[in-house]
N, C-alpha and C. Protein backbone atom coordinates (compact mmCIF):
# COMPACT_ATOMS: atom_id res chain seq x y z
N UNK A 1 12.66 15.75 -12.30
CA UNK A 1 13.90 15.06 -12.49
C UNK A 1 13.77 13.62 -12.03
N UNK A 2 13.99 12.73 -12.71
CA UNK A 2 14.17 11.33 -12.34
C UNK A 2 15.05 10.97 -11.54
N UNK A 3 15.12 10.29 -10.66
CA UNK A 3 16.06 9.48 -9.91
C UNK A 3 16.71 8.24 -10.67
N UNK A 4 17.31 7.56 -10.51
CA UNK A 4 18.14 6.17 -10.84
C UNK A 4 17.62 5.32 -10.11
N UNK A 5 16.83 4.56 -11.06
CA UNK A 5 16.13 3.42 -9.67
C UNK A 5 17.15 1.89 -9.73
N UNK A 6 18.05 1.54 -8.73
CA UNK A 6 18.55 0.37 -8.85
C UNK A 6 18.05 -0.83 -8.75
N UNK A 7 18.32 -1.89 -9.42
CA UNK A 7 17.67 -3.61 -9.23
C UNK A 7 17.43 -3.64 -7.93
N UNK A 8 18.32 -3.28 -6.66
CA UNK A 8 18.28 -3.60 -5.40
C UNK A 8 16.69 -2.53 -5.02
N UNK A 9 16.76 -1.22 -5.37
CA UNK A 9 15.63 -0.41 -5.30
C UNK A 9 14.58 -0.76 -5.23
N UNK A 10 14.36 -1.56 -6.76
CA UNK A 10 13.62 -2.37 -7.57
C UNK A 10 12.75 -3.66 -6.45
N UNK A 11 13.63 -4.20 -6.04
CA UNK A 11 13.74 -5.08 -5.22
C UNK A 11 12.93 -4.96 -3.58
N UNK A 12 13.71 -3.42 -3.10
CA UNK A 12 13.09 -3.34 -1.96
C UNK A 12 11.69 -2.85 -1.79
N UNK A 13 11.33 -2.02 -3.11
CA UNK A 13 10.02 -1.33 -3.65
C UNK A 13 8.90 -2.19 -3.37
N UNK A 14 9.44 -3.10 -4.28
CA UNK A 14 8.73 -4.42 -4.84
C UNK A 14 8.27 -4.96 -3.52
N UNK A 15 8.74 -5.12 -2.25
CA UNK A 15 8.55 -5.65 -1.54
C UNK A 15 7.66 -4.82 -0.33
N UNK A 16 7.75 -3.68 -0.89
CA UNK A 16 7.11 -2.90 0.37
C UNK A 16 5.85 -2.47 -0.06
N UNK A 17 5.82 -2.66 -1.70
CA UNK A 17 4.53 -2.77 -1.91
C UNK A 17 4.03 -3.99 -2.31
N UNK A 18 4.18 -5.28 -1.83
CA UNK A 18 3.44 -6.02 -1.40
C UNK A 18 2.81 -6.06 -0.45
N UNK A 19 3.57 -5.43 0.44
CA UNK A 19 3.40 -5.01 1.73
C UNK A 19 1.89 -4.36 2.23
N UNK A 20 2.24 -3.56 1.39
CA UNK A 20 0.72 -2.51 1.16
C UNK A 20 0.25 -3.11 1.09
N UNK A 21 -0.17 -3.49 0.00
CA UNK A 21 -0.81 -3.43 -0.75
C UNK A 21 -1.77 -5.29 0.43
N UNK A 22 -0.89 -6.05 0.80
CA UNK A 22 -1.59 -7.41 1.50
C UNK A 22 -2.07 -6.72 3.20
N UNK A 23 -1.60 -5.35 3.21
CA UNK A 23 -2.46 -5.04 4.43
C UNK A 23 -3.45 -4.39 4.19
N UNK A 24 -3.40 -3.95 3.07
CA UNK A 24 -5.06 -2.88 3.01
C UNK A 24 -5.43 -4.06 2.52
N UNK A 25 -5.67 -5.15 2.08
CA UNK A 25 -6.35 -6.29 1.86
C UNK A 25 -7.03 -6.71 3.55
N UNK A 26 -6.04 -7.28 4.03
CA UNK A 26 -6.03 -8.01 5.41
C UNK A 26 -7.20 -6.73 6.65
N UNK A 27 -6.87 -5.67 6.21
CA UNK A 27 -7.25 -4.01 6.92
C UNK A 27 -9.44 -4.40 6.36
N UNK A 28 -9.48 -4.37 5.63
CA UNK A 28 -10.70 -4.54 4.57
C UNK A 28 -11.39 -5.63 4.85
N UNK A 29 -11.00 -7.01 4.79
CA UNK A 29 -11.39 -8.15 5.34
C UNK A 29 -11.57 -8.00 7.07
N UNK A 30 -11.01 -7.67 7.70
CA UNK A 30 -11.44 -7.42 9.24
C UNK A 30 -12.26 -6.47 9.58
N UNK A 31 -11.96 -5.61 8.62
CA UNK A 31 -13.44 -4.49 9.00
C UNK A 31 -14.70 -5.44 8.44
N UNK A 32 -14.65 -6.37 7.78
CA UNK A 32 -16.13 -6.90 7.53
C UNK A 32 -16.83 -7.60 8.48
N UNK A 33 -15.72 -8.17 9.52
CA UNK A 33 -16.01 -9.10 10.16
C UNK A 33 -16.22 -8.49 11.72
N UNK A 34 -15.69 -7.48 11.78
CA UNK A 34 -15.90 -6.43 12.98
C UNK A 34 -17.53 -5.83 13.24
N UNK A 35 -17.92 -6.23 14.30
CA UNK A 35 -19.22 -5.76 14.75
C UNK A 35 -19.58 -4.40 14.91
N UNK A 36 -18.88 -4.24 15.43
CA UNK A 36 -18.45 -3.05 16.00
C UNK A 36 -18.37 -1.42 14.82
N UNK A 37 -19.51 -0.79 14.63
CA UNK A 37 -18.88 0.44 13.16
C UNK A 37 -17.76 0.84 13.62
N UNK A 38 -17.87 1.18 14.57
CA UNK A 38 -16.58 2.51 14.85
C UNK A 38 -15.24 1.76 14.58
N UNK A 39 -15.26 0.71 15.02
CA UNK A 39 -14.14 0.37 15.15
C UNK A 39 -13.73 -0.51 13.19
N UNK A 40 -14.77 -0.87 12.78
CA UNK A 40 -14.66 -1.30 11.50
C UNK A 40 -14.16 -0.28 10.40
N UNK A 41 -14.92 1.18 10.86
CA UNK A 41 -14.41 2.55 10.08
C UNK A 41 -13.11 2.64 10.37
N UNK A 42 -12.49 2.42 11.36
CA UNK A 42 -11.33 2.50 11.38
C UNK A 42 -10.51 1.69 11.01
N UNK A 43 -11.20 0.60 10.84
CA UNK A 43 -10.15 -0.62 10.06
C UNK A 43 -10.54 -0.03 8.48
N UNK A 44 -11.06 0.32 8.27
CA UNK A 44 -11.27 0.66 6.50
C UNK A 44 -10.61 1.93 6.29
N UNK A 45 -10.57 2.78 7.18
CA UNK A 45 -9.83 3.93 6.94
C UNK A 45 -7.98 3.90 6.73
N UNK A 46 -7.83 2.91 7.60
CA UNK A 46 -6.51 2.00 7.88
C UNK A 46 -6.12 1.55 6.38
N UNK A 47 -6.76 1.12 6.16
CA UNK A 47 -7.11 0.30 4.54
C UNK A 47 -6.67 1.35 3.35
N UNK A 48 -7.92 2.38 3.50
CA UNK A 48 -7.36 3.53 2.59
C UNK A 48 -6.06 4.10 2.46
N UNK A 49 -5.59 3.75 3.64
CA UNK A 49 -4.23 4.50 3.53
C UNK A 49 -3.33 3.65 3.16
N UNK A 50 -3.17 2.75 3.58
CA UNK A 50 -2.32 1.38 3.55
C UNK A 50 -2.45 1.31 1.27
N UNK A 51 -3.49 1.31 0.96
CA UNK A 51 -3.97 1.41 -0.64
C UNK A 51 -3.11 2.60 -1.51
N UNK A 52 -3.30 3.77 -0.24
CA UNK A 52 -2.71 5.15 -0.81
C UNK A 52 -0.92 5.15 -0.72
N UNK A 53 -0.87 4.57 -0.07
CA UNK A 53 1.10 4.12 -0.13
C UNK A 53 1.33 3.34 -0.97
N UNK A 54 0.54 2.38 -1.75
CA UNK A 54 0.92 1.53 -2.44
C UNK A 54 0.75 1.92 -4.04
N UNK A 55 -0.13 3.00 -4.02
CA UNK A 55 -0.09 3.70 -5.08
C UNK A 55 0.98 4.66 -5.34
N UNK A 56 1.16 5.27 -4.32
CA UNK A 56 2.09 6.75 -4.27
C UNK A 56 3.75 5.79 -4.38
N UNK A 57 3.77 4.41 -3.99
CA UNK A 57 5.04 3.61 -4.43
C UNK A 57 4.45 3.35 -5.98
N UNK A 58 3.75 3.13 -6.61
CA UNK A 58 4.05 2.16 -8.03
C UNK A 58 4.03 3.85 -8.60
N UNK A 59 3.51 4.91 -8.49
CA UNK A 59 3.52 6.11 -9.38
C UNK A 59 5.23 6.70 -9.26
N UNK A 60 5.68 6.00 -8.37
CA UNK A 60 6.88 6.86 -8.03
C UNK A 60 7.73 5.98 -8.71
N UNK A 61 7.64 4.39 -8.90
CA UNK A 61 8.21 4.19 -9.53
C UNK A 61 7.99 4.06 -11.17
N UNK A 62 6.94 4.14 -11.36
CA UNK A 62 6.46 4.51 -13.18
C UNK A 62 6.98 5.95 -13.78
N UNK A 63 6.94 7.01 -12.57
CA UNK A 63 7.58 8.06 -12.63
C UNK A 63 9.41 7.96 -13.14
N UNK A 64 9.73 7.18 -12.42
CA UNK A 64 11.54 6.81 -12.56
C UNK A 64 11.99 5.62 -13.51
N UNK A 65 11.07 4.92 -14.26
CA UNK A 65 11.40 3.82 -15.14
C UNK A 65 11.69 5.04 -16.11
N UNK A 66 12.70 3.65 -17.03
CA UNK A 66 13.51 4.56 -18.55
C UNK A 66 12.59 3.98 -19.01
């Protein structure tokens, strides 16, 4: 069943997956620069997830467009 996605929806979506989507960027770039593996795996793992919200937002909303 679809939901009703409103302009404002639209709006706040839009913004939270920028969101994501510029921290699994920012998450990715610091693990390169991190000496450290352990702690770089964890900035990339950070990353993956931060990637995986930003997907699971644009499918949810491709899911609810008319």
């Amino acid at each position: 069943m679809k939901n009703e996605i409103t302009t404002k929806d639209l709006l706040a979506l839009n913004e939270l997956m920028t969101f994501e989507n510029w921290i699994a960027v920012k998450m990715l770039n610091i693990s390169d620069e991190i000496s450290s593996d352990r702690l770089g795996n964890q900035f990339r793992e950070m990353a993956k997830i931060h990637a995986m919200h930003h997907k699971n937002i644009l499918d949810y909303v491709t899911s609810n467009s008319n």
